[in-house]
N, C-alpha and C. Protein backbone atom coordinates (compact mmCIF):
# COMPACT_ATOMS: atom_id res chain seq x y z
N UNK A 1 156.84 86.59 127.21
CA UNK A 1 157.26 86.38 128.60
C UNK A 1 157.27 84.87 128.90
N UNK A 2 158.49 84.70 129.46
CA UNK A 2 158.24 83.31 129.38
C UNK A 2 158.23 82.51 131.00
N UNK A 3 157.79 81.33 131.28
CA UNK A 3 157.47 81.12 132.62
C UNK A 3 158.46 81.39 133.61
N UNK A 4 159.72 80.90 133.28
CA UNK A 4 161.10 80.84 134.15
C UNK A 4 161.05 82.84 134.71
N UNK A 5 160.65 83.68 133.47
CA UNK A 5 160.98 84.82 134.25
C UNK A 5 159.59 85.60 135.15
N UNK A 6 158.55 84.65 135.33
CA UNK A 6 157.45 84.84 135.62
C UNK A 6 158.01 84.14 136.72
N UNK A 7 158.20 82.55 137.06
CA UNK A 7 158.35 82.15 137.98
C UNK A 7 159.61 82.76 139.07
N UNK A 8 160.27 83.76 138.28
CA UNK A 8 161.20 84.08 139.66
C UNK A 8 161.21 85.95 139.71
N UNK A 9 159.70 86.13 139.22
CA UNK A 9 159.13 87.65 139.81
C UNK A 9 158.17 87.32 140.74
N UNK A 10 157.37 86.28 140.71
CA UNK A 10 156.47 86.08 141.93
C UNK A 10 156.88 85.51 143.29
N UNK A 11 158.33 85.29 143.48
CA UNK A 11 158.95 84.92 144.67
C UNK A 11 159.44 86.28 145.13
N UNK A 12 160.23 87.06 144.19
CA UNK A 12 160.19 87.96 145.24
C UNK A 12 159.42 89.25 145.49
N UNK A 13 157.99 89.43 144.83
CA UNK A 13 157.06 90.25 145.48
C UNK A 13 156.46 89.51 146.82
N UNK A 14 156.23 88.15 147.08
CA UNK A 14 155.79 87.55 148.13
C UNK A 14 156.42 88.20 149.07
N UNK A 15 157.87 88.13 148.89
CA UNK A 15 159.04 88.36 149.79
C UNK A 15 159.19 89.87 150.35
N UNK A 16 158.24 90.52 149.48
CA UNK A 16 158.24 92.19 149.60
C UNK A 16 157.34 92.19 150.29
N UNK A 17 156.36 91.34 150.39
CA UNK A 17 154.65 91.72 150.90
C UNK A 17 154.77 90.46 152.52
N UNK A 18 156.08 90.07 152.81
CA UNK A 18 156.03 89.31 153.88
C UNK A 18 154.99 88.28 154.04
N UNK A 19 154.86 87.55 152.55
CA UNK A 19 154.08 86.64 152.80
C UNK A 19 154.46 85.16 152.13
N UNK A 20 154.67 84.52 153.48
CA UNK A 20 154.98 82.91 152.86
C UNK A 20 154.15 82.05 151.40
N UNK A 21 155.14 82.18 150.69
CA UNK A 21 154.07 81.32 149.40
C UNK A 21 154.38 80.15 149.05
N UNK A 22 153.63 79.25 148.86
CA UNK A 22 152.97 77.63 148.64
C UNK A 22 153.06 77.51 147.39
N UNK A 23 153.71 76.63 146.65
CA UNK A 23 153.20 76.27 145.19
C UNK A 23 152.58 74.66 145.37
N UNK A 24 151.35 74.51 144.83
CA UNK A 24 150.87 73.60 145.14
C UNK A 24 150.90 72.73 143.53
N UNK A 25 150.48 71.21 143.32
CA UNK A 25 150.94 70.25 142.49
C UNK A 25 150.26 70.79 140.86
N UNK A 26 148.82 71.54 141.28
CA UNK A 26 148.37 72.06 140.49
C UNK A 26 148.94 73.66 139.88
N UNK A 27 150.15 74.00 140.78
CA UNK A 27 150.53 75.13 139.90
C UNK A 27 150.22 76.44 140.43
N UNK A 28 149.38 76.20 141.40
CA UNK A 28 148.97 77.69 142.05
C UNK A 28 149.48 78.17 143.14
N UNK A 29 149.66 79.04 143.31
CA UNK A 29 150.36 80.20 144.55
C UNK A 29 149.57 79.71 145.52
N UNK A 30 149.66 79.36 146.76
CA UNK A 30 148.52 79.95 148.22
C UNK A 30 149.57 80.89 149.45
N UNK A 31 149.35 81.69 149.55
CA UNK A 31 149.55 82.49 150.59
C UNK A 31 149.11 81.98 151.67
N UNK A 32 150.04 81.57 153.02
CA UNK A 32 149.79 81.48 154.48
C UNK A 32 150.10 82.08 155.20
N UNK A 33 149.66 82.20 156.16
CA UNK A 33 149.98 82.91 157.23
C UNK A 33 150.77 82.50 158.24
């Protein structure tokens, strides 16, 4: 599995779960509200 298809399955479950997501410099998801 490689990142590119990792990086564009976790945009749209956010998008399913109505929740704004953050990628921050270090690489990690944060969820806001």
């Amino acid at each position: 599995m490689s990142f590119h298809v990792i990086h564009r399955q976790l945009p749209s479950r956010d998008r399913r779960g109505a929740l704004p997501c953050v990628r921050t410099k270090e690489g990690r998801f944060i969820h806001t509200d």
